[in-house]
PDB file of N, CA and C in Angstrom:
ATOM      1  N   UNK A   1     143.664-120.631 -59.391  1.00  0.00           N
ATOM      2  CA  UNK A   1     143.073-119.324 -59.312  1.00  0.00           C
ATOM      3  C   UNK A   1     143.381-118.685 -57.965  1.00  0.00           C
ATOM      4  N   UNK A   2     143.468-119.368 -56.996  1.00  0.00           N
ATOM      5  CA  UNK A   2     143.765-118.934 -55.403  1.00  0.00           C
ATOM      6  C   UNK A   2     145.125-118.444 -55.254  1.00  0.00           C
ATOM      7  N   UNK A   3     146.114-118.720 -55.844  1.00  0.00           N
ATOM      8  CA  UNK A   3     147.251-119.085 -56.316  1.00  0.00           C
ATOM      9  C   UNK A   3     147.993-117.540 -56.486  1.00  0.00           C
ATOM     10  N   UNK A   4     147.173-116.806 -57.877  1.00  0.00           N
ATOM     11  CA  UNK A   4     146.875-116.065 -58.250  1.00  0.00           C
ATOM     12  C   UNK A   4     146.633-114.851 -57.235  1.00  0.00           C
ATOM     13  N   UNK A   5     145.930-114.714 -56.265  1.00  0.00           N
ATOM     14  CA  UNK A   5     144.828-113.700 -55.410  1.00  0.00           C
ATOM     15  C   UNK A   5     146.514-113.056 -54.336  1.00  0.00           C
ATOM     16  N   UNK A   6     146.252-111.712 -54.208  1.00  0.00           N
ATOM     17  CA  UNK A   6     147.214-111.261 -52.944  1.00  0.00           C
ATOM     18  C   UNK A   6     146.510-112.279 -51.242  1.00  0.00           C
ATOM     19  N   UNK A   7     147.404-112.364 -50.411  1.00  0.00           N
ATOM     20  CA  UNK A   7     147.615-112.844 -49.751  1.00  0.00           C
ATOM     21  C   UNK A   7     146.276-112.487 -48.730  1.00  0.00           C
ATOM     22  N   UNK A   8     146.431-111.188 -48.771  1.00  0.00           N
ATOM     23  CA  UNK A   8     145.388-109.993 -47.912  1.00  0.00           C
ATOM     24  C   UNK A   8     143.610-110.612 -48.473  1.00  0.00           C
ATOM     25  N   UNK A   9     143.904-110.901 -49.639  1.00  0.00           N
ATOM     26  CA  UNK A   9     141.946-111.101 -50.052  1.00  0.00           C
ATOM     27  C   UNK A   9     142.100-112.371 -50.324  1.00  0.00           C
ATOM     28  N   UNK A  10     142.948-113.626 -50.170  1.00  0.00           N
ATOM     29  CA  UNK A  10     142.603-115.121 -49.969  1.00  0.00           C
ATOM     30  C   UNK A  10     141.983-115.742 -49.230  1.00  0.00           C
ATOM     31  N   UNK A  11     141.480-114.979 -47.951  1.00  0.00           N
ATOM     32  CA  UNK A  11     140.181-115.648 -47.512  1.00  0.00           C
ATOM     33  C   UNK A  11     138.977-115.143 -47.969  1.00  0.00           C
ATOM     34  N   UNK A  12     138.645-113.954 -48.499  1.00  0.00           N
ATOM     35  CA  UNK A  12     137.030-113.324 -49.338  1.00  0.00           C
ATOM     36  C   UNK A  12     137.367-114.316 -50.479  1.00  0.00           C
ATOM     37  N   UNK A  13     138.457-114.296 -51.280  1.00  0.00           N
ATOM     38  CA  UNK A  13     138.346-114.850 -52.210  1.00  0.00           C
ATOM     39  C   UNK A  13     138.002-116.892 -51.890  1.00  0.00           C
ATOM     40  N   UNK A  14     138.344-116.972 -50.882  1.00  0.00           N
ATOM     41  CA  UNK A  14     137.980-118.474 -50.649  1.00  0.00           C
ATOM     42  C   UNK A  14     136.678-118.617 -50.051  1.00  0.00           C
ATOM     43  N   UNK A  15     135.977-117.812 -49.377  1.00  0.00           N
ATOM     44  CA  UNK A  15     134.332-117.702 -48.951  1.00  0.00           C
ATOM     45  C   UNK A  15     133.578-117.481 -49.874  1.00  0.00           C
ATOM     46  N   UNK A  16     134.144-116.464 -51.025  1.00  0.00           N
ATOM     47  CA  UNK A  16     132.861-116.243 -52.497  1.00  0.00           C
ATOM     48  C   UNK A  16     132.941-117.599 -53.330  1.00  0.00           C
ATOM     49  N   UNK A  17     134.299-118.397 -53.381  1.00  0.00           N
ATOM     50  CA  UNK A  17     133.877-119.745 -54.036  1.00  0.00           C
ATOM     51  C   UNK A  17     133.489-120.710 -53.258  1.00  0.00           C
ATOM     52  N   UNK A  18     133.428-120.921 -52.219  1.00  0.00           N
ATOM     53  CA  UNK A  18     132.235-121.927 -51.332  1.00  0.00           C
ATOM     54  C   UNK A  18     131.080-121.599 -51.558  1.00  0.00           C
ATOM     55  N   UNK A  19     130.767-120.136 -51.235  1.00  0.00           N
ATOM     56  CA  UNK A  19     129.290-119.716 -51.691  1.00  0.00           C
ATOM     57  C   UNK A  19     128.616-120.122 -52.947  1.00  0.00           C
ATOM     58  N   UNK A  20     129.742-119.974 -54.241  1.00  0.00           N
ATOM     59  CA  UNK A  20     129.351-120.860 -55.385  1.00  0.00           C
ATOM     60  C   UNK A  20     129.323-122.062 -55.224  1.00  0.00           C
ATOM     61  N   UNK A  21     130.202-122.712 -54.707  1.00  0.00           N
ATOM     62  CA  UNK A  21     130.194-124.358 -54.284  1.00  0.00           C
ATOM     63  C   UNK A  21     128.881-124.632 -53.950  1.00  0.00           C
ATOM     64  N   UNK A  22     128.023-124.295 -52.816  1.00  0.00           N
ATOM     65  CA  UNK A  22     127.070-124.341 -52.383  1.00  0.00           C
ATOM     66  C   UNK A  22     126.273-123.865 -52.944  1.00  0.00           C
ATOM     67  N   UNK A  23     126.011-122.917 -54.443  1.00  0.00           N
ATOM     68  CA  UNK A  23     124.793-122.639 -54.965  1.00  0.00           C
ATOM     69  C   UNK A  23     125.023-123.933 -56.052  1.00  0.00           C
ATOM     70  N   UNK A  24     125.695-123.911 -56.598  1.00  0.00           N
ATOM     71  CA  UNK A  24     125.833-125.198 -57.449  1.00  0.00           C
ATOM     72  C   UNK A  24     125.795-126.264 -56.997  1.00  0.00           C
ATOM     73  N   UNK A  25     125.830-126.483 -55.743  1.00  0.00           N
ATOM     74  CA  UNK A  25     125.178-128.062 -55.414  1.00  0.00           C
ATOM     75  C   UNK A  25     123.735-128.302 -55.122  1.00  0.00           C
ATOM     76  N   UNK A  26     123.251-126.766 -54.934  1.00  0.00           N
ATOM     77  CA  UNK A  26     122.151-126.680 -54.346  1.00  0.00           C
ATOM     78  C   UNK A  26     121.331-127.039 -55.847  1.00  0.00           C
ATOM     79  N   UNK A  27     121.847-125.910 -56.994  1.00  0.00           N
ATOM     80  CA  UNK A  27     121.055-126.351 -58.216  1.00  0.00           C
ATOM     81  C   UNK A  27     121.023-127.354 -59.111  1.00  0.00           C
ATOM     82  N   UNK A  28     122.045-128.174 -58.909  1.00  0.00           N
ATOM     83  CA  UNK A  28     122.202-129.168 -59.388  1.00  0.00           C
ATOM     84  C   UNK A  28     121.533-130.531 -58.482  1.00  0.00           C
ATOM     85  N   UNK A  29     121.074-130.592 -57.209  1.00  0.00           N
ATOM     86  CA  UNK A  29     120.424-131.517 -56.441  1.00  0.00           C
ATOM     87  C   UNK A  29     118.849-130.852 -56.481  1.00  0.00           C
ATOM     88  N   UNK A  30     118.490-129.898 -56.729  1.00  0.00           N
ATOM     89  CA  UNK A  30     117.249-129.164 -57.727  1.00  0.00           C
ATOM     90  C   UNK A  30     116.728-129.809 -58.705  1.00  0.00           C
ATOM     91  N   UNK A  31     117.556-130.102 -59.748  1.00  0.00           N
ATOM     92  CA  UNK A  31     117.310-130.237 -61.067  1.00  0.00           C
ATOM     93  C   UNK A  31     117.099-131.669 -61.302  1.00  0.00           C
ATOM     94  N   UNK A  32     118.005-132.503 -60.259  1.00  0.00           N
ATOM     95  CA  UNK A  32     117.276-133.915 -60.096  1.00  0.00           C
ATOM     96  C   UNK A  32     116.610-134.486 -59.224  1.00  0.00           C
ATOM     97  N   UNK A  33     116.022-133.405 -58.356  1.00  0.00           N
ATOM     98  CA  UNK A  33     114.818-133.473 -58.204  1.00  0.00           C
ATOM     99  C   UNK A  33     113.356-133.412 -58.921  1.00  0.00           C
ATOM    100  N   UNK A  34     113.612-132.374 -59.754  1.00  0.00           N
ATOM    101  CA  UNK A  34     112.359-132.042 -60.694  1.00  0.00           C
ATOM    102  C   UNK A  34     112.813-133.783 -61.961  1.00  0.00           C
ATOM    103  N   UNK A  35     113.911-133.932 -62.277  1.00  0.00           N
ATOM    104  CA  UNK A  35     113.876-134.690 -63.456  1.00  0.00           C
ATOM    105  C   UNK A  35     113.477-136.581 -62.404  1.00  0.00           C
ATOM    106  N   UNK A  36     113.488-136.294 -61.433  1.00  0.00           N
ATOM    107  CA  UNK A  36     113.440-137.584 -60.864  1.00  0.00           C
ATOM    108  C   UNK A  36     111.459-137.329 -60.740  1.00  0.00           C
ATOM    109  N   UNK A  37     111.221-136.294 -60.421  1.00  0.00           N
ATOM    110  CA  UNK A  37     109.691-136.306 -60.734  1.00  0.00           C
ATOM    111  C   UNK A  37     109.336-136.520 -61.964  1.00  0.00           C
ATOM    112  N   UNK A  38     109.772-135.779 -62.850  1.00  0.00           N
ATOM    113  CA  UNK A  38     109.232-136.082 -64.138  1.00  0.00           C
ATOM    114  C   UNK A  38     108.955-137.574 -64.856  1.00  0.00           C
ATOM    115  N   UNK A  39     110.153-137.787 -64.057  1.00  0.00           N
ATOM    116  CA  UNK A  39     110.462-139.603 -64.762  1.00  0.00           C
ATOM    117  C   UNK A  39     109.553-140.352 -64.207  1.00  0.00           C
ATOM    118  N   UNK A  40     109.105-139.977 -62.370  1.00  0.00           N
ATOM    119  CA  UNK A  40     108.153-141.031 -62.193  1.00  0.00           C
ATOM    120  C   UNK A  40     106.343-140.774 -62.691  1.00  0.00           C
ATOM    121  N   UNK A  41     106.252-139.329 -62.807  1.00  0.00           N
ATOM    122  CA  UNK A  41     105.146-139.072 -64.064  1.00  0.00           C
ATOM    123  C   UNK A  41     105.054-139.867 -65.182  1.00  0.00           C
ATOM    124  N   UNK A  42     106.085-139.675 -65.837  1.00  0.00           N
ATOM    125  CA  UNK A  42     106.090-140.314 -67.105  1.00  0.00           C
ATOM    126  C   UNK A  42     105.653-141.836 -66.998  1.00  0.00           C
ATOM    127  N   UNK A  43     106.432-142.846 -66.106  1.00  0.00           N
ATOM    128  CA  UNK A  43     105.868-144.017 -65.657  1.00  0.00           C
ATOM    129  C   UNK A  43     104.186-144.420 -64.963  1.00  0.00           C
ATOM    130  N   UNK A  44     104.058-143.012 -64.275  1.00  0.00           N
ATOM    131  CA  UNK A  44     103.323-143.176 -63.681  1.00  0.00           C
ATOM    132  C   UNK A  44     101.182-143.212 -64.956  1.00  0.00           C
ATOM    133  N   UNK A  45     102.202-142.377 -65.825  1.00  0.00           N
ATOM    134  CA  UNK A  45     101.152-142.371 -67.187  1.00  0.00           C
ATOM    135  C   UNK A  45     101.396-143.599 -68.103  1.00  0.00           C
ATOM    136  N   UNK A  46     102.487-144.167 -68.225  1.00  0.00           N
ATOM    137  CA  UNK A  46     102.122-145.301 -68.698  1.00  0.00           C
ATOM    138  C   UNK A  46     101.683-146.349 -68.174  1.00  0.00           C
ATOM    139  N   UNK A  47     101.778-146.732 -66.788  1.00  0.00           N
ATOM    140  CA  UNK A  47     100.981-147.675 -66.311  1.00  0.00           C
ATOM    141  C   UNK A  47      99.403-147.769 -66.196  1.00  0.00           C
ATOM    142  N   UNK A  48      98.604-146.375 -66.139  1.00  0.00           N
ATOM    143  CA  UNK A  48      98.172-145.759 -65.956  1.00  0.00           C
ATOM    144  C   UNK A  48      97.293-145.729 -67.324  1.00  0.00           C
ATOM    145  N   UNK A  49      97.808-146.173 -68.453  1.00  0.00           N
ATOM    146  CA  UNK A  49      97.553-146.467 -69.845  1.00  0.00           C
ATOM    147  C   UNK A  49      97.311-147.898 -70.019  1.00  0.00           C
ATOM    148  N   UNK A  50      98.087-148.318 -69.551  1.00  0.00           N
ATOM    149  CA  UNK A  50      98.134-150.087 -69.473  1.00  0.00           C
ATOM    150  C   UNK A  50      96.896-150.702 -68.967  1.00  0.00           C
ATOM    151  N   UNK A  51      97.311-150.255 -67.618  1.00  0.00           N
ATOM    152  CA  UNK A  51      95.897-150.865 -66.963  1.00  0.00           C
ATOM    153  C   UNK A  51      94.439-150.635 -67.451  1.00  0.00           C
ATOM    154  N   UNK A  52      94.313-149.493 -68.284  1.00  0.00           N
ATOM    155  CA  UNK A  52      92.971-149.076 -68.750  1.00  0.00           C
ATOM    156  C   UNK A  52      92.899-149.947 -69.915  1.00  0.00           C
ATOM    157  N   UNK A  53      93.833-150.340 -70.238  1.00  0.00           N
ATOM    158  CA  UNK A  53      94.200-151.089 -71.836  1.00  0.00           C
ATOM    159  C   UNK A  53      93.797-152.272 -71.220  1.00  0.00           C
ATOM    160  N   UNK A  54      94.159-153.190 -70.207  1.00  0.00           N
ATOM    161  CA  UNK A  54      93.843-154.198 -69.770  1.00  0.00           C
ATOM    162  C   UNK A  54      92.476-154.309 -69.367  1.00  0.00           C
ATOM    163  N   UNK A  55      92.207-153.473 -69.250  1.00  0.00           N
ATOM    164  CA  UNK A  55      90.820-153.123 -67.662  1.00  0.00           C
ATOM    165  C   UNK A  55      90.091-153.394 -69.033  1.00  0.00           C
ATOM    166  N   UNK A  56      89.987-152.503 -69.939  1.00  0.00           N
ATOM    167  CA  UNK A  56      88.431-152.582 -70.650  1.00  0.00           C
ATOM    168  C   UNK A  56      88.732-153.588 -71.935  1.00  0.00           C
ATOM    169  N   UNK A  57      90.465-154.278 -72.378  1.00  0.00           N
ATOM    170  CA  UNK A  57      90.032-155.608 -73.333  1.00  0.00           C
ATOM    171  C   UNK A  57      89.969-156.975 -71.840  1.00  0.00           C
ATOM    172  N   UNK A  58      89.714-156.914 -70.325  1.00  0.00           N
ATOM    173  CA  UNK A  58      88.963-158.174 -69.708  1.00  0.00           C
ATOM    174  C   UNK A  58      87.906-157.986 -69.594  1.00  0.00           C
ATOM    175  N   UNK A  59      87.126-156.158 -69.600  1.00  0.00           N
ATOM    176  CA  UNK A  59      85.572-156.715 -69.868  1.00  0.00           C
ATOM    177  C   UNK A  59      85.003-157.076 -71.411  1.00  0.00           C
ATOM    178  N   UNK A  60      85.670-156.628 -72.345  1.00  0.00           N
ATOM    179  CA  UNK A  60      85.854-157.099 -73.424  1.00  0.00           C
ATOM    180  C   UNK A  60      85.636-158.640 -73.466  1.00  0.00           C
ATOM    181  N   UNK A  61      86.440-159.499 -72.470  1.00  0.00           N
ATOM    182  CA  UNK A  61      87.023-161.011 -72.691  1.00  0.00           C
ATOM    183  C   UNK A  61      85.759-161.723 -72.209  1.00  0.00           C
ATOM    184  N   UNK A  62      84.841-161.182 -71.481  1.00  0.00           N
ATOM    185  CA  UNK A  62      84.110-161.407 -70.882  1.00  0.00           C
ATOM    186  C   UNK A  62      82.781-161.802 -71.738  1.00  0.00           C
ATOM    187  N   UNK A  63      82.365-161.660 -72.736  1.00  0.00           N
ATOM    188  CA  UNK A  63      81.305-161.565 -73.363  1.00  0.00           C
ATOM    189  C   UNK A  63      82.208-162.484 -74.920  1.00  0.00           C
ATOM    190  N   UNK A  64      83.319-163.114 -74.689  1.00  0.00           N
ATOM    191  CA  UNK A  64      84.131-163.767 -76.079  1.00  0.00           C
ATOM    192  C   UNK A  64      83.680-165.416 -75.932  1.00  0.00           C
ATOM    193  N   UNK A  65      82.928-165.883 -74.788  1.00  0.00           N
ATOM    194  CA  UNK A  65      82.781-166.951 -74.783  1.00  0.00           C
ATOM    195  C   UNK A  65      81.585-167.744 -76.009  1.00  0.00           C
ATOM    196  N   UNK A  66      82.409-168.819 -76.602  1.00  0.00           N
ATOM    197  CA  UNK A  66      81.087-169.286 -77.766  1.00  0.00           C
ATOM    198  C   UNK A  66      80.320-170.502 -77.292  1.00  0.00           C
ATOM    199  N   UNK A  67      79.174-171.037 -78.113  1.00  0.00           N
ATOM    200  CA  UNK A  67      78.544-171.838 -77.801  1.00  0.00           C
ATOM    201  C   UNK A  67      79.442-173.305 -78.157  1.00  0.00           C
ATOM    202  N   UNK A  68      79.209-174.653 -77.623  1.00  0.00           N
ATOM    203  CA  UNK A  68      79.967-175.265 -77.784  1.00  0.00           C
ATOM    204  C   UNK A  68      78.896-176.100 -78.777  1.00  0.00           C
ATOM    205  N   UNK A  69      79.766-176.550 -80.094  1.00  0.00           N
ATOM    206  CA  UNK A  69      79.132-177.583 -81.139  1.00  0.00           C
ATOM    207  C   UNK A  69      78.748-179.054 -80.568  1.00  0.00           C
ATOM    208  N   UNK A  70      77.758-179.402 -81.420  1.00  0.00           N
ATOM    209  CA  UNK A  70      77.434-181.051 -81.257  1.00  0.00           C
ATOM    210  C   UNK A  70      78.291-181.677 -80.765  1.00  0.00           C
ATOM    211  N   UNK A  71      79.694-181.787 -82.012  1.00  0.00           N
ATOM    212  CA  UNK A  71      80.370-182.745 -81.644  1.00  0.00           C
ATOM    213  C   UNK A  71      81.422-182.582 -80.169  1.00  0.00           C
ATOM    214  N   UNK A  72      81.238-181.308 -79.441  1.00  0.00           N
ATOM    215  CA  UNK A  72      81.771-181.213 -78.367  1.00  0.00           C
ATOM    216  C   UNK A  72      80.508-181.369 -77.318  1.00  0.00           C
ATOM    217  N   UNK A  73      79.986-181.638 -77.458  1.00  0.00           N
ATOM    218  CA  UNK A  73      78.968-181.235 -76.335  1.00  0.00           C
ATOM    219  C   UNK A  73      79.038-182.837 -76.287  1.00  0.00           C
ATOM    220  N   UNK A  74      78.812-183.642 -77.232  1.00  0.00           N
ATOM    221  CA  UNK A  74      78.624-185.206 -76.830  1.00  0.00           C
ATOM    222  C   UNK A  74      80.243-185.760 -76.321  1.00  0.00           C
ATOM    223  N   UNK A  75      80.902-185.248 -76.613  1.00  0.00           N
ATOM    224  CA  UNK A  75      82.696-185.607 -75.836  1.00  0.00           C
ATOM    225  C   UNK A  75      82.229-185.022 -73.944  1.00  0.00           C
ATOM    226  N   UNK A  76      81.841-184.335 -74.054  1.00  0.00           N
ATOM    227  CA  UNK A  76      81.760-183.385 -72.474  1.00  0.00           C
ATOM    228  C   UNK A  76      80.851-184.364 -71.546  1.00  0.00           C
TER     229      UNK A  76
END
């Protein structure tokens, strides 16, 4: 494309595509920013799920204990 341009406007024409160079790196190091947040949201809700899943079946576990029968109680 530079190739192309008169001699006289090959440097405007080489400063307006850096300027793009530089908006496109800018939006593209943007965009994985927001998707690198999103992702640790997303993790951050499933653990976040887990642990509540864990948390309330160990107080759950807590009250699962049974009485022990005859024939164990005379082995003990």
């Amino acid at each position: 494309m530079l190739a192309k341009v008169p001699n006289n406007k090959k440097s405007m024409v080489l400063a307006t595509i850096n300027k793009q160079k530089t908006k496109v790196k800018y939006i593209i190091n943007f965009s994985q920013d927001i998707k690198n947040k999103e992702l640790s949201k997303a993790f951050d809700n499933a653990f976040a799920v887990s642990y509540s899943i864990v948390f309330i079946l160990s107080i759950g576990a807590l009250f699962t204990d049974r009485k022990p029968t005859d024939s164990e109680q005379t082995m003990a």
